[in-house]
Protein backbone atom coordinates (compact mmCIF):
# COMPACT_ATOMS: atom_id res chain seq x y z
CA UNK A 1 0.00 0.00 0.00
CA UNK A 2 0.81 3.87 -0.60
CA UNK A 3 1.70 5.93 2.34
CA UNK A 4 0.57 9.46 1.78
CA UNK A 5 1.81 12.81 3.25
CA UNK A 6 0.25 15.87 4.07
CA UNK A 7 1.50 18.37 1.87
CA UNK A 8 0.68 21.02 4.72
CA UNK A 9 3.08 19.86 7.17
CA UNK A 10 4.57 16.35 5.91
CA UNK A 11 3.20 14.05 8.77
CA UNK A 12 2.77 10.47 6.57
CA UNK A 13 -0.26 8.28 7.16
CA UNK A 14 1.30 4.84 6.80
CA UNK A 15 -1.58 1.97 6.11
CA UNK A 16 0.02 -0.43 7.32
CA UNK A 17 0.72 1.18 10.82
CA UNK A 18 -2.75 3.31 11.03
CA UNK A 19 -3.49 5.41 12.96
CA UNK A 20 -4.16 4.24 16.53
CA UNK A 21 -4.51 7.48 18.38
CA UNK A 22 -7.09 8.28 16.60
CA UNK A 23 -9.29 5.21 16.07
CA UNK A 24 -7.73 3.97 12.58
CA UNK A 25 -7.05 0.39 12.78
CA UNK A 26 -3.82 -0.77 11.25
CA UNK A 27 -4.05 -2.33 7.45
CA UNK A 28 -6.67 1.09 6.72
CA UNK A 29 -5.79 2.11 3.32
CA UNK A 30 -6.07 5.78 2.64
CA UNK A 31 -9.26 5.90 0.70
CA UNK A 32 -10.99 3.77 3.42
CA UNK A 33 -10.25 6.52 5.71
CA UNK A 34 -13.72 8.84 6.34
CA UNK A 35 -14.26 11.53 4.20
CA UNK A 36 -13.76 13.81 7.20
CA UNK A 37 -10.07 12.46 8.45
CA UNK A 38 -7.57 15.78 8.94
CA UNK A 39 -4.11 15.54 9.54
CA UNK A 40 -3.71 15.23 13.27
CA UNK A 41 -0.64 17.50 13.19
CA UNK A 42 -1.99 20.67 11.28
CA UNK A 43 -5.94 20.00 10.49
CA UNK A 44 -5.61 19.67 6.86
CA UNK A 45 -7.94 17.74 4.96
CA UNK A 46 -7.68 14.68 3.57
CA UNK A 47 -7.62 16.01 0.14
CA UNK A 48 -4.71 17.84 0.74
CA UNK A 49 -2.65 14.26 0.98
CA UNK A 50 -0.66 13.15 -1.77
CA UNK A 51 0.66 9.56 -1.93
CA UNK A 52 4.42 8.76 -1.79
CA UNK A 53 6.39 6.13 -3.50
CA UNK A 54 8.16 3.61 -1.42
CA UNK A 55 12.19 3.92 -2.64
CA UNK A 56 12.79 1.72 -4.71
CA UNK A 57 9.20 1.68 -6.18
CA UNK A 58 9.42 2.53 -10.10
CA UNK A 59 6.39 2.06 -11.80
CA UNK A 60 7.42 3.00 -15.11
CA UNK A 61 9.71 0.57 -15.73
């Protein structure tokens, strides 16, 4: 799965690990997260997440 950071502040939501604190069970993949998840460090929406690519991860290849 993607991670995706918050391109407001950088804090990455990691599927895999959740998000505990606040109720997300680990293995939650972004766009099962509800529609109104914010960044827990800065309040930004989810729509203002962008996913990352793992090093090493070259899709166009």
């Amino acid at each position: 799965m993607l991670k995706y950071v918050c391109t407001m502040c950088g804090w990455e939501y990691d599927p895999a690990k959740g998000y505990p604190k606040g109720g997300i069970a680990p293995g939650t993949s972004f766009e099962d997260l509800p529609d109104d998840f914010k960044c827990p460090v800065c309040g930004a929406l989810k729509l203002h997440f962008m996913p990352r690519k793992s090093p090493g991860d070259d899709r166009s290849s």
